[in-house]
PDB file of N, CA and C in Angstrom:
ATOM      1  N   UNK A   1       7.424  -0.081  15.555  1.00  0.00           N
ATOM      2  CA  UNK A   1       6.493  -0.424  14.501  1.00  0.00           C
ATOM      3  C   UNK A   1       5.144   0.208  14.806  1.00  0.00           C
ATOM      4  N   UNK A   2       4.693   0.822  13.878  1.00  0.00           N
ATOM      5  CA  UNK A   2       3.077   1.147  13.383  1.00  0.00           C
ATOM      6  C   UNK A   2       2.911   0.923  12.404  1.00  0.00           C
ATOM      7  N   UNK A   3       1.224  -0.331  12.588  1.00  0.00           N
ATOM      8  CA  UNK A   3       0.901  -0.682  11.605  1.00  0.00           C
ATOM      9  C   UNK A   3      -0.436   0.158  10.571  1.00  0.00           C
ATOM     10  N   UNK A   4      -0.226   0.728   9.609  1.00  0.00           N
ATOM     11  CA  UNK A   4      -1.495   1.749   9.281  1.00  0.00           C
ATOM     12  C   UNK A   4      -2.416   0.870   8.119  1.00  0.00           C
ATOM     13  N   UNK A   5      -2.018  -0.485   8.036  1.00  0.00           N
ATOM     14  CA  UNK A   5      -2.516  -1.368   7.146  1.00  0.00           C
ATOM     15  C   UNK A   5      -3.680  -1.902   7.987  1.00  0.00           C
ATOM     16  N   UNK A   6      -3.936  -2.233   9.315  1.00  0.00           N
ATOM     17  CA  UNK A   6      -4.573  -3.653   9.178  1.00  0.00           C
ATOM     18  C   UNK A   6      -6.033  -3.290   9.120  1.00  0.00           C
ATOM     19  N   UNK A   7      -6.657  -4.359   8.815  1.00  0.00           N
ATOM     20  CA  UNK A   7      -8.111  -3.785   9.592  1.00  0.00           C
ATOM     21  C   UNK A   7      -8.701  -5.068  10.827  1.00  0.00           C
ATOM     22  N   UNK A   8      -8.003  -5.886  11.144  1.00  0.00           N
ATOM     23  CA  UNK A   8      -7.904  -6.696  12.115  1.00  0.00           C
ATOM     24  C   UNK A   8      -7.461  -5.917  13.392  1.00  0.00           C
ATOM     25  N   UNK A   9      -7.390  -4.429  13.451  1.00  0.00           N
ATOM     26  CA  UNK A   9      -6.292  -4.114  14.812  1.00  0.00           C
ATOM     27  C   UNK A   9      -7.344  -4.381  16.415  1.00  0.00           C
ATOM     28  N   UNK A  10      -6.638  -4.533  16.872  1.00  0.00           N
ATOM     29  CA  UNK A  10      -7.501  -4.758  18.478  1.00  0.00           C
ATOM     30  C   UNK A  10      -8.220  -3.109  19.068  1.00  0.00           C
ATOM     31  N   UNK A  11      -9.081  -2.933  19.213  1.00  0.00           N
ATOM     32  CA  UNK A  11      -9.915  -1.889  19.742  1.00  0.00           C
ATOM     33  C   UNK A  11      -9.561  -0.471  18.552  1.00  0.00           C
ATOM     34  N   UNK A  12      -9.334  -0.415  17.209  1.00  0.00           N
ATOM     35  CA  UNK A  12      -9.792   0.232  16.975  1.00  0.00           C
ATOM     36  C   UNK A  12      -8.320   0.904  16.404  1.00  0.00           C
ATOM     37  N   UNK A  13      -7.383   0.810  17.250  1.00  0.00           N
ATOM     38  CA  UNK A  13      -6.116   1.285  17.317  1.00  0.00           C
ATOM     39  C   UNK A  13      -4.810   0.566  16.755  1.00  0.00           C
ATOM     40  N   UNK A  14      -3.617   1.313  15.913  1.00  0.00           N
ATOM     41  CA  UNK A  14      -2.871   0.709  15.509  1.00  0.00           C
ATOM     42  C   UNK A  14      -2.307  -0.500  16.046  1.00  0.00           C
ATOM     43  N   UNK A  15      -1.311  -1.260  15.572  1.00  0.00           N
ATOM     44  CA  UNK A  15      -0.398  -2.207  16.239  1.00  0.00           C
ATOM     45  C   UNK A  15       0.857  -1.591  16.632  1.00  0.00           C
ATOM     46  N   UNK A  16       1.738  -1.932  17.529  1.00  0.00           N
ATOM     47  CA  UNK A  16       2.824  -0.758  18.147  1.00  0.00           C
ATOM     48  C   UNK A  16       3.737  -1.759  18.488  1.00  0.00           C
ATOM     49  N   UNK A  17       3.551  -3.085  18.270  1.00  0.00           N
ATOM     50  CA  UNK A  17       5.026  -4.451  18.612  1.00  0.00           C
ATOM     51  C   UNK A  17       4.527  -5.222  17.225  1.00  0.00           C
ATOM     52  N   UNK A  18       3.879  -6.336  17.244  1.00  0.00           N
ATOM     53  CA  UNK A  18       3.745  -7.305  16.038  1.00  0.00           C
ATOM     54  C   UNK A  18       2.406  -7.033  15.756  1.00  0.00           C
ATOM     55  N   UNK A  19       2.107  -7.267  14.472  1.00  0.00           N
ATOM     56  CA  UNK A  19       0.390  -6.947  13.962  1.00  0.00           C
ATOM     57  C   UNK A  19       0.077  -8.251  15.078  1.00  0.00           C
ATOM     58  N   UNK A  20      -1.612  -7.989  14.440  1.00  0.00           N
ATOM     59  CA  UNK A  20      -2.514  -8.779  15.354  1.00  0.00           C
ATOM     60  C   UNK A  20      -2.116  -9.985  14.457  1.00  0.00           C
ATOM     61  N   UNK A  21      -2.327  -9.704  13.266  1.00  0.00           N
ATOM     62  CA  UNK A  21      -2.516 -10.522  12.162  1.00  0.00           C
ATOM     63  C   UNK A  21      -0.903 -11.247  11.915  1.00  0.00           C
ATOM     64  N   UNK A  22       0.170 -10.576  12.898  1.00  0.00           N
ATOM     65  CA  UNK A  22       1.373 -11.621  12.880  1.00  0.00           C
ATOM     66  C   UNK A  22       2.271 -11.115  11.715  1.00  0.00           C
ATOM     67  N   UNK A  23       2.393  -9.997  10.892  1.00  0.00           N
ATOM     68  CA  UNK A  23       2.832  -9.332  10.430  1.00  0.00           C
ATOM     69  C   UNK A  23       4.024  -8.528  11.399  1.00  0.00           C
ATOM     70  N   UNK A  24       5.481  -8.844  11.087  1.00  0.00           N
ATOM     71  CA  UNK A  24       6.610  -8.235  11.952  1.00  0.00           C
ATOM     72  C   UNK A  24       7.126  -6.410  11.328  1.00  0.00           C
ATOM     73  N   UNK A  25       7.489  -6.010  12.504  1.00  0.00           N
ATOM     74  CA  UNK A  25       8.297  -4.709  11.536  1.00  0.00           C
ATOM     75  C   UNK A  25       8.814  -4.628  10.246  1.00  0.00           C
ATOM     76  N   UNK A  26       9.920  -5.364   9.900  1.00  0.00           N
ATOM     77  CA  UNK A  26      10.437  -5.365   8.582  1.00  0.00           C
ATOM     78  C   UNK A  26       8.848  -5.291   7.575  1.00  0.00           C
ATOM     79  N   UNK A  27       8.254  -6.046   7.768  1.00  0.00           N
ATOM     80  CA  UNK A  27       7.029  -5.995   6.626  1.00  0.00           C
ATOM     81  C   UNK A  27       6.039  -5.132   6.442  1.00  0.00           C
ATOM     82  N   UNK A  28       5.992  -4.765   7.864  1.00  0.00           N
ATOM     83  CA  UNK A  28       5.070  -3.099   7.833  1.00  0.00           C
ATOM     84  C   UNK A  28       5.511  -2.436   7.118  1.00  0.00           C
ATOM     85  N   UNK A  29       6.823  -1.977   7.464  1.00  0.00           N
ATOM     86  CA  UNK A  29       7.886  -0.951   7.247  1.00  0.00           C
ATOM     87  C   UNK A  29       7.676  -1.042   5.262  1.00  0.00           C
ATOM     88  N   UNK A  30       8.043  -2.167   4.835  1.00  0.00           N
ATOM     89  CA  UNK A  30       8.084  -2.322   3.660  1.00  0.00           C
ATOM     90  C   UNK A  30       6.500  -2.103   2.857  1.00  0.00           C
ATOM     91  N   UNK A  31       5.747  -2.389   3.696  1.00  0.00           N
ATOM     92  CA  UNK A  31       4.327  -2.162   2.744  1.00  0.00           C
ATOM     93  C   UNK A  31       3.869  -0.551   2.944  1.00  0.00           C
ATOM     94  N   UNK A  32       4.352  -0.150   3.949  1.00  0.00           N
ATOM     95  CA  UNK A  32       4.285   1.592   4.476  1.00  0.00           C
ATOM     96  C   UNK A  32       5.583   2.198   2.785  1.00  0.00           C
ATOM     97  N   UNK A  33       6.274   1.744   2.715  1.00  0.00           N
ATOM     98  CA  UNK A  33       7.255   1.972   1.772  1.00  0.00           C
ATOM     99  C   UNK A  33       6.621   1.857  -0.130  1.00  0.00           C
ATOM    100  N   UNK A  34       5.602   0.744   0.044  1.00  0.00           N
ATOM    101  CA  UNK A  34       4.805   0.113  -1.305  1.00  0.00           C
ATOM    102  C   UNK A  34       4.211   1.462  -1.543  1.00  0.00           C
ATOM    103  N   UNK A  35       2.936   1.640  -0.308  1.00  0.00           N
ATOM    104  CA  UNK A  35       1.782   2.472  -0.240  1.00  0.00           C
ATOM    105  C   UNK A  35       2.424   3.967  -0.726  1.00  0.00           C
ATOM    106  N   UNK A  36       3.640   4.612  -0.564  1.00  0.00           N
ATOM    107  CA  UNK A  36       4.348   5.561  -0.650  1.00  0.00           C
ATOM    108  C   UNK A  36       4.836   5.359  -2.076  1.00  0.00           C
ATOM    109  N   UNK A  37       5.205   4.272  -2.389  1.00  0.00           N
ATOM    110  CA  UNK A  37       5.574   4.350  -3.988  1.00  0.00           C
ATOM    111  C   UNK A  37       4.694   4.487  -4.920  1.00  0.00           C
ATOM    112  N   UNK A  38       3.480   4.087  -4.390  1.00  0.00           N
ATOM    113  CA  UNK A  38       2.406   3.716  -5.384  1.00  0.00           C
ATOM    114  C   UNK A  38       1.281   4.872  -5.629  1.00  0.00           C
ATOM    115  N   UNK A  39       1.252   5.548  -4.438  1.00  0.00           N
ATOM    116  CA  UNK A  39       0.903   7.333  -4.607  1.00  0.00           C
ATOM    117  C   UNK A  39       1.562   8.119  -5.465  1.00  0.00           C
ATOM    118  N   UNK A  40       3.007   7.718  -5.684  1.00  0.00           N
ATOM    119  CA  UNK A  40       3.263   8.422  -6.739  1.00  0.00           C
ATOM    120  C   UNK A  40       3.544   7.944  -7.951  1.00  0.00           C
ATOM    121  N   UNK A  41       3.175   6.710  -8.047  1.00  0.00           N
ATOM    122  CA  UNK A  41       2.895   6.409  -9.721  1.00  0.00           C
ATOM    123  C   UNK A  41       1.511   6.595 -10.022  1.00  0.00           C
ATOM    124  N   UNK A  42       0.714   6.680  -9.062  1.00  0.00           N
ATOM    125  CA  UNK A  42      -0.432   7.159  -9.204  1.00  0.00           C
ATOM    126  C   UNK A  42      -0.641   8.749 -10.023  1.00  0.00           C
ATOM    127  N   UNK A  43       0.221   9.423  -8.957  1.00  0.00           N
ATOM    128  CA  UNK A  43      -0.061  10.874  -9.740  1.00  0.00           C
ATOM    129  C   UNK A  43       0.806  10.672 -11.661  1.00  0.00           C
ATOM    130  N   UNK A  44       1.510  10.063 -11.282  1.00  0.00           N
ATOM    131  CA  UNK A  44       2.123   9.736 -12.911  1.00  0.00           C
ATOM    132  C   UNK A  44       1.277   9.110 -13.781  1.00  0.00           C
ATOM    133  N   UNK A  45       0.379   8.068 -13.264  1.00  0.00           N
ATOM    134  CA  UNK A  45      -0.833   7.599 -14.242  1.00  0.00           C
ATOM    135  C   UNK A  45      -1.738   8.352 -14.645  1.00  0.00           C
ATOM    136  N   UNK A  46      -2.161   9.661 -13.649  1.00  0.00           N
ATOM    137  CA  UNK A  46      -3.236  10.021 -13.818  1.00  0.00           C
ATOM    138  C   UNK A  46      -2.998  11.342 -15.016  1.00  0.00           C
ATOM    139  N   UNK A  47      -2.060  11.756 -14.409  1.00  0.00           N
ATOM    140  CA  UNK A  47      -0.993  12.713 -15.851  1.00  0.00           C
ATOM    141  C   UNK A  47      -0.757  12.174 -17.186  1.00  0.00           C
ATOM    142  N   UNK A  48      -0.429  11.030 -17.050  1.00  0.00           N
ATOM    143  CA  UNK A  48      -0.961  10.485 -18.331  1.00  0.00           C
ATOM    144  C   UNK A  48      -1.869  10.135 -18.984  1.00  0.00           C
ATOM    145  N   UNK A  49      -2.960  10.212 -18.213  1.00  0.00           N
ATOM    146  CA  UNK A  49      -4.209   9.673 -18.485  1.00  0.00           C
ATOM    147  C   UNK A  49      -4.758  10.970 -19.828  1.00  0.00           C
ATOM    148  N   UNK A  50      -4.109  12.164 -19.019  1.00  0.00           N
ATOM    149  CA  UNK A  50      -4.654  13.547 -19.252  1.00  0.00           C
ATOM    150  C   UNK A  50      -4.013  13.159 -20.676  1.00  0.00           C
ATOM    151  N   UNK A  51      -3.168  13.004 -21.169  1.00  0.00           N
ATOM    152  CA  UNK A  51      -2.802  13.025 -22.750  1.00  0.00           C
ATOM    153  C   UNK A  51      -2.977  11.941 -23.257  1.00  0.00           C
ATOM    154  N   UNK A  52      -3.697  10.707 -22.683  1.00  0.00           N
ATOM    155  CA  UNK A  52      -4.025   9.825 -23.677  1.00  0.00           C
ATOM    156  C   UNK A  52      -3.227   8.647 -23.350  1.00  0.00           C
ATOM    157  N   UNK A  53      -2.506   8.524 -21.905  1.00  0.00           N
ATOM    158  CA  UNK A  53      -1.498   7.338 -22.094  1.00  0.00           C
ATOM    159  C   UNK A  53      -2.267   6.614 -21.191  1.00  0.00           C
ATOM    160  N   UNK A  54      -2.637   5.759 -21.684  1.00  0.00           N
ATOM    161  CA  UNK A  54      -3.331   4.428 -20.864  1.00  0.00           C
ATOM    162  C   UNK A  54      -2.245   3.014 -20.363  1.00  0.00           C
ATOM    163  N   UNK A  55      -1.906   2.570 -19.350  1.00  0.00           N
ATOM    164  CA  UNK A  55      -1.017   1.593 -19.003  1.00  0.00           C
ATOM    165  C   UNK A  55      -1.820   0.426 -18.704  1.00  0.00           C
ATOM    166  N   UNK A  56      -2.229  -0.992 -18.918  1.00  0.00           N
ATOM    167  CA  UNK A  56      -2.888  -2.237 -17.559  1.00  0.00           C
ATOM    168  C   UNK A  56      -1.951  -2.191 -17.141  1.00  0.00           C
ATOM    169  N   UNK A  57      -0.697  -2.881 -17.724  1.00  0.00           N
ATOM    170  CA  UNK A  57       0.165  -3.397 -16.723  1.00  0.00           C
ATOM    171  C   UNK A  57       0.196  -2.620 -15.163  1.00  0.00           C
ATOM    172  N   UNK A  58       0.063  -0.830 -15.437  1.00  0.00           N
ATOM    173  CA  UNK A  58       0.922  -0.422 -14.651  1.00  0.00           C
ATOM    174  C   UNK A  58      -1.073  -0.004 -13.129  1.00  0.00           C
ATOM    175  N   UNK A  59      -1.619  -0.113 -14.225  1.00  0.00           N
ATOM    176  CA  UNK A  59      -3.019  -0.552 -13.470  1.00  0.00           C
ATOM    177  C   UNK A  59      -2.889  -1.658 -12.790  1.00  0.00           C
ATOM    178  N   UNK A  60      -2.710  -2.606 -13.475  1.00  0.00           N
ATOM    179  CA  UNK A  60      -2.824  -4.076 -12.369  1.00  0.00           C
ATOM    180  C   UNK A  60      -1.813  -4.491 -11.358  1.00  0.00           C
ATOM    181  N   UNK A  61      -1.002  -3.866 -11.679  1.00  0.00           N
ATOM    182  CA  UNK A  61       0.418  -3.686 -10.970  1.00  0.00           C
ATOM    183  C   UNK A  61      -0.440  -3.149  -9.196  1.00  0.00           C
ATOM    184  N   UNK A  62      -0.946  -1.735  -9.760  1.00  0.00           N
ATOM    185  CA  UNK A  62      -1.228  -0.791  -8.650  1.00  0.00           C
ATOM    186  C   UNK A  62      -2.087  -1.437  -7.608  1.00  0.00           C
ATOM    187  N   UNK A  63      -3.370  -1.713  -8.396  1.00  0.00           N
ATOM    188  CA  UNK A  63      -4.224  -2.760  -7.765  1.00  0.00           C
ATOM    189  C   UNK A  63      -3.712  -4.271  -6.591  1.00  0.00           C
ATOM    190  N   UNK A  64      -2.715  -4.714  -7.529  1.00  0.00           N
ATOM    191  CA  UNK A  64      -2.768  -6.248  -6.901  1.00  0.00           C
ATOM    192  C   UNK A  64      -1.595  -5.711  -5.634  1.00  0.00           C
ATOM    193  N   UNK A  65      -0.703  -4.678  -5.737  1.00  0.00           N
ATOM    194  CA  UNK A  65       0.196  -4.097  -4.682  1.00  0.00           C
ATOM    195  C   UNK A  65      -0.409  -3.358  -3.533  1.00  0.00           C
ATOM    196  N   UNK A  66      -1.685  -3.010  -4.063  1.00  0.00           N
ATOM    197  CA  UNK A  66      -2.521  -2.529  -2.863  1.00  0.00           C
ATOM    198  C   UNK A  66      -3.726  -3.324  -1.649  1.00  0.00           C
ATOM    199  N   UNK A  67      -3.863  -4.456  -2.434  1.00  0.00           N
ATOM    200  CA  UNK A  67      -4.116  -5.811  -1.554  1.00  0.00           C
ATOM    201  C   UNK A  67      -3.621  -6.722  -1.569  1.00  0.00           C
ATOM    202  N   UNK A  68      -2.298  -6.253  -1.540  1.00  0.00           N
ATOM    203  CA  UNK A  68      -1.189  -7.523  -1.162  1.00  0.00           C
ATOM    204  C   UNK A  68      -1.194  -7.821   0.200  1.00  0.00           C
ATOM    205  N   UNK A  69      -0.651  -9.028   0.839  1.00  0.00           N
ATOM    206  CA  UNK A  69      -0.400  -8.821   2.290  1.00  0.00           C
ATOM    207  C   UNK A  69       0.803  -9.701   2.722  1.00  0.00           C
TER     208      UNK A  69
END
C-alpha cells in the first residue's frame, strides 16, 4: 500500500502499511482507482463543455467523490 490521498501523513511522506488516519489497503487501492476514473470523466466534461453540454449531476458527482473519505 501507498497512500497518495492523505494529508495527515507522518513527516511529510506517504503511508507504506495502514494510513495514519486508519485507512487499510483495499480502500486506498479503491480511492487511487476513484481519482483515476474521475480524471477521465473530467476530460469528458470538459469536451462537452466545449459544445454546450452542461451536466450537475455529473459535477456534483465529481466534487463529492473527490472529498470523499
Amino acid at each position: 500500500m501507498f497512500c497518495y490521498q492523505c494529508e495527515q501523513v507522518a513527516k511529510g511522506e506517504g503511508c507504506t502499511k495502514v494510513g495514519v488516519c486508519g485507512k487499510d489497503p483495499d480502500v486506498a487501492a479503491l480511492q487511487d482507482l476513484l481519482i483515476h476514473s474521475l480524471k477521465g470523466l473530467s476530460l469528458v466534461a470538459v469536451e462537452g463543455r466545449k459544445v454546450g453540454v452542461l451536466d450537475r449531476e455529473v459535477n456534483v458527482f465529481t466534487a463529492e467523490a473527490v472529498f470523499s473519505r
